[in-house]
Protein backbone atom coordinates (compact mmCIF):
# COMPACT_ATOMS: atom_id res chain seq x y z
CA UNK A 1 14.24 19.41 37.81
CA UNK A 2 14.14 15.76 39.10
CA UNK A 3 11.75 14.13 40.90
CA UNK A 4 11.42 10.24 42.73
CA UNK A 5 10.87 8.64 39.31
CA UNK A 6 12.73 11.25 36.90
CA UNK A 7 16.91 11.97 37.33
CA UNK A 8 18.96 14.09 35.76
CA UNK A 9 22.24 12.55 34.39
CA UNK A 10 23.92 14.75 37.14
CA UNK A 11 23.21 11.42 39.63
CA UNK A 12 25.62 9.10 40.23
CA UNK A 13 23.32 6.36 39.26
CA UNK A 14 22.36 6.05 35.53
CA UNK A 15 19.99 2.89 34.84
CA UNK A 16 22.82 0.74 32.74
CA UNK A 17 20.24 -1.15 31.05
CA UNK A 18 19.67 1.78 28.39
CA UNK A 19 21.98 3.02 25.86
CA UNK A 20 23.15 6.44 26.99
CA UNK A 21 25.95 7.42 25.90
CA UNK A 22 28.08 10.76 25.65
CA UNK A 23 27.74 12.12 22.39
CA UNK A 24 27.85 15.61 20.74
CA UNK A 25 27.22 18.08 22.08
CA UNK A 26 29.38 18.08 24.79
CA UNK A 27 29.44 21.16 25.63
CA UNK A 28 26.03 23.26 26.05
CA UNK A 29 24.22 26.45 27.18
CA UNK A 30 21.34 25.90 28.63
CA UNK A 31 22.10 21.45 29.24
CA UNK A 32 22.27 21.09 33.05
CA UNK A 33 24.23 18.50 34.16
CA UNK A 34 25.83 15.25 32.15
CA UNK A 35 25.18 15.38 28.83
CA UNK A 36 24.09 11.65 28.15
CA UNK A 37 21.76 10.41 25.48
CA UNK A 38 19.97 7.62 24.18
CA UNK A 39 20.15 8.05 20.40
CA UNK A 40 21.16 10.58 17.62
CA UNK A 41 17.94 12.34 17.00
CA UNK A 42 18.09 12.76 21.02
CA UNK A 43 21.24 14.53 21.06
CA UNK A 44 20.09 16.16 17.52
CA UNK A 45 17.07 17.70 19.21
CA UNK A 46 19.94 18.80 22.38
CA UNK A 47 20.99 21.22 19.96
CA UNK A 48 17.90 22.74 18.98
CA UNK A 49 16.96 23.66 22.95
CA UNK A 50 20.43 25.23 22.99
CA UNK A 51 18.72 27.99 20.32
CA UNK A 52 15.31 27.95 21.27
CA UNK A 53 14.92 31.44 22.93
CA UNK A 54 11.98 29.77 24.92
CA UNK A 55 14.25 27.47 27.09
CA UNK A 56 15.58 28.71 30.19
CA UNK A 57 17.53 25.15 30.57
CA UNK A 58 17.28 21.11 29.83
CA UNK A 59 18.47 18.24 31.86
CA UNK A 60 18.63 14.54 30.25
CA UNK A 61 16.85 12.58 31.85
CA UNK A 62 18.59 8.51 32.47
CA UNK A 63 15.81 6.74 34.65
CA UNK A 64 11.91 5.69 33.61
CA UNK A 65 9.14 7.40 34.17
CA UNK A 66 6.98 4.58 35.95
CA UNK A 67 3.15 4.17 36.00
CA UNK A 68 3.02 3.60 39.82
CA UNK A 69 0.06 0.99 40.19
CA UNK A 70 -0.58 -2.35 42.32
CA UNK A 71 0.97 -4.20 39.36
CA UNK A 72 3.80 -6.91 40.09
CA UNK A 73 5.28 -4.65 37.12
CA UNK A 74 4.16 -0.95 36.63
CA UNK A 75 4.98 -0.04 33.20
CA UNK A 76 7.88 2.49 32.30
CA UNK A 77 9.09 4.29 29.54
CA UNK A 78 12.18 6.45 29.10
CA UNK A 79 11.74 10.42 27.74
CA UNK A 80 14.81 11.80 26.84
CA UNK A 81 14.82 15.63 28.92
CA UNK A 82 13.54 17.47 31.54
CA UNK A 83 12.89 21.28 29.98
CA UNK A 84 12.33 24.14 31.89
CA UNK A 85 10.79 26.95 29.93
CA UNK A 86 9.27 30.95 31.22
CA UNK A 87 5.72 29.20 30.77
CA UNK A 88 6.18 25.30 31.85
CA UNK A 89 8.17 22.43 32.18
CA UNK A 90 8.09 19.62 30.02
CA UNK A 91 9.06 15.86 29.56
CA UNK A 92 10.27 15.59 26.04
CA UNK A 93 10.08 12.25 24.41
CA UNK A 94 12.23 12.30 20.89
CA UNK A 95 11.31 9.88 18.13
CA UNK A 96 13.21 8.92 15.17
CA UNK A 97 9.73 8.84 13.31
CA UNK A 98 5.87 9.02 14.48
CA UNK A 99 5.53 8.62 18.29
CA UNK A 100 4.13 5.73 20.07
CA UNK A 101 0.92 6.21 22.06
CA UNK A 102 2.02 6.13 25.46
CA UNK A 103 -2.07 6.29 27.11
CA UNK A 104 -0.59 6.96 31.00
CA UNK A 105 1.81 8.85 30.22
CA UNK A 106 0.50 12.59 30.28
CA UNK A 107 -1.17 11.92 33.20
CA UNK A 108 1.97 10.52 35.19
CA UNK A 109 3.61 13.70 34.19
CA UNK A 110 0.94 15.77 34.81
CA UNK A 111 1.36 14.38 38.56
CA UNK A 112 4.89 14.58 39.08
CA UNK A 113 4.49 18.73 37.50
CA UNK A 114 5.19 18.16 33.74
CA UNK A 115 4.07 18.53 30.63
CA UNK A 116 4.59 15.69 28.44
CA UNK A 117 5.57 16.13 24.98
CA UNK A 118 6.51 13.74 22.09
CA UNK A 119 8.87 15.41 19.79
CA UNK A 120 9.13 13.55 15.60
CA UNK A 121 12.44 14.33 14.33
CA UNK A 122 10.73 14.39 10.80
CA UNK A 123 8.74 17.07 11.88
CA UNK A 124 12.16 19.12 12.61
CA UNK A 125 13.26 21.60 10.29
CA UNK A 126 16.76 20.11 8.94
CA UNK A 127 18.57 23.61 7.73
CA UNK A 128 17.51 24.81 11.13
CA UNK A 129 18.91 21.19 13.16
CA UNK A 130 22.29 21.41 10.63
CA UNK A 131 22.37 25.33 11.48
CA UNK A 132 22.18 24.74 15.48
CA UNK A 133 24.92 21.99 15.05
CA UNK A 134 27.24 24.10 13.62
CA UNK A 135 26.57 26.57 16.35
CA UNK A 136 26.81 24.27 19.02
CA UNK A 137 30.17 23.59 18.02
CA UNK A 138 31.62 26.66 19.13
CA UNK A 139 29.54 27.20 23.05
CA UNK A 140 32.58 27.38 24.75
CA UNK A 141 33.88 29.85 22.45
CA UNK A 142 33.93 33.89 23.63
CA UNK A 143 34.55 36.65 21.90
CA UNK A 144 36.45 39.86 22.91
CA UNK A 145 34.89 43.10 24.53
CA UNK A 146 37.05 44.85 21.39
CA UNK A 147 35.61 42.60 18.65
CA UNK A 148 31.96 42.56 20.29
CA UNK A 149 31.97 46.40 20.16
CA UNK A 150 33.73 46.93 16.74
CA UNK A 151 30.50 44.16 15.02
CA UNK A 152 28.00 45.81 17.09
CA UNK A 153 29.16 49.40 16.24
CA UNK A 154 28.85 48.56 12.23
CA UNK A 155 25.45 46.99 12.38
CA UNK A 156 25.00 50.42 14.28
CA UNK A 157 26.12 52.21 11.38
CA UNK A 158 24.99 49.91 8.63
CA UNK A 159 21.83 48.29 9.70
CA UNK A 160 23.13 44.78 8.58
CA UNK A 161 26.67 42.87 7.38
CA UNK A 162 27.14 39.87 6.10
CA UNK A 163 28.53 37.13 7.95
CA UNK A 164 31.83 37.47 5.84
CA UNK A 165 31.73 41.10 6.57
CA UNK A 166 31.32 40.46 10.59
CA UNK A 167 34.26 37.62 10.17
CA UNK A 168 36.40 40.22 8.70
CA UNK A 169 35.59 42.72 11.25
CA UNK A 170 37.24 40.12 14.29
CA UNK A 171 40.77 41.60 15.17
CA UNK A 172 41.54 39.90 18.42
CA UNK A 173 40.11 37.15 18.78
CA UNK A 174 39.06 33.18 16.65
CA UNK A 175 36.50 34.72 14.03
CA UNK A 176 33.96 32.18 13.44
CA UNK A 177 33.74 31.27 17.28
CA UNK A 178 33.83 35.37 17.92
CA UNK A 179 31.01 35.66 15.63
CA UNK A 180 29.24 32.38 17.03
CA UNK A 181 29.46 33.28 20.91
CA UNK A 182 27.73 36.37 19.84
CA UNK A 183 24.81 34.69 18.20
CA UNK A 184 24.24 31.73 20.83
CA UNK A 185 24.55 34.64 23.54
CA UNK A 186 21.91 36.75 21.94
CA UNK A 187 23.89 39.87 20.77
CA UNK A 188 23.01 39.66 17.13
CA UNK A 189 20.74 37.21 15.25
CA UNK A 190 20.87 35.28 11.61
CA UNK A 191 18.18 33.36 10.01
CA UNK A 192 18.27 29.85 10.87
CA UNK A 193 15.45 28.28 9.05
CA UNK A 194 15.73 29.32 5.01
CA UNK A 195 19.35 28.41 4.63
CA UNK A 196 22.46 26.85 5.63
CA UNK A 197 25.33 30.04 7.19
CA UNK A 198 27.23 30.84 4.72
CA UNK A 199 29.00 33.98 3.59
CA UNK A 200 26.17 35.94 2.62
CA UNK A 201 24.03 35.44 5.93
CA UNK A 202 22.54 38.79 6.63
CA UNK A 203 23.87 39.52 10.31
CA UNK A 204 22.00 42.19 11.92
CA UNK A 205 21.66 43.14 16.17
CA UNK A 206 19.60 41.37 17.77
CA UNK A 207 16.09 42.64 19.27
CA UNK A 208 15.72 43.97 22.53
């Protein structure tokens, strides 16, 4: 997903003039390449492509997207990913508050084969953004084909645990990042929007 005027942060170069910097989360599922970005809320909203079932996979993106025109100086502006859903692909543009209105830029990324999108972290649910950081956390976790089968088997039997219940259940390997590498990977599913995890998240498998 790069094109002339949009990198990933897999290039060497990295336009020095910007603040990118590494920041968490460091390690991903679906982030392709370095994971550098410009601010908080950008590395905030990282998280919440890691759990959106839409995204097949993100890139940041460290160069400007430039308004190509006779002018001495073409404009430029700096989005923050590359996304690659099943539908589209999309320049994603993260603002602390209400986004500027960036006239050319739709159009630019219409040409180079993008969708632009501007992104308002206030619009951004926080238990869900607080939920997917705490998930994040633990993406290079993996749990056991023992414990996998032994949680799976109960919701079998049971319909639904709680997330102490499924923590309990972990024999062989780390419970919380057991129980975590099994919800980031898809094998069973918790409500992220209503509440923070906690002990009584219902846990139940996840929908074919």
């Amino acid at each position: 997903m790069t094109t002339s005027t949009a990198h990933a942060a897999g290039d060497d170069a990295c336009d020095l003039r910007n603040p990118y910097k590494t920041r968490f989360p460091f390690t991903t599922l679906k982030g392709v390449g370095r994971t550098l970005y410009r601010s908080q809320q950008a590395s905030d909203y990282a998280c919440l492509l890691d759990l959106d079932p839409e995204v097949i996979s993100w890139r940041c993106v460290t160069h400007p997207i430039i308004n190509e025109s006779s002018a001495r100086k073409p404009r430029h502006h700096f989005v923050d990913f590359a996304v690659q859903t099943a539908r589209e692909t999309l320049l994603v543009d993260v603002w602390r508050a209400d986004p500027d209105i960036i006239t050319w830029l739709p159009s630019v990324a219409s040409r180079l084969g993008y969708r632009y999108q501007a992104i308002s972290m206030c619009d951004v649910n926080p238990v869900r953004l607080q939920n997917a950081r705490d998930l994040i956390r633990y993406a290079d976790r993996e749990s056991t084909l023992g414990d996998r089968i032994r949680i799976l088997a109960g919701l079998d039997e049971m319909g639904s645990l709680s997330l102490t219940d499924c923590l309990a259940t972990v024999r062989e390997g780390r419970p919380m990042g057991s129980i975590a590498h099994m919800i980031l990977r898809g094998l069973i599913e918790v409500d992220l929007d209503d509440q923070l995890l906690g002990p009584d998240t219902v846990v139940r498998r996840a929908r074919s």
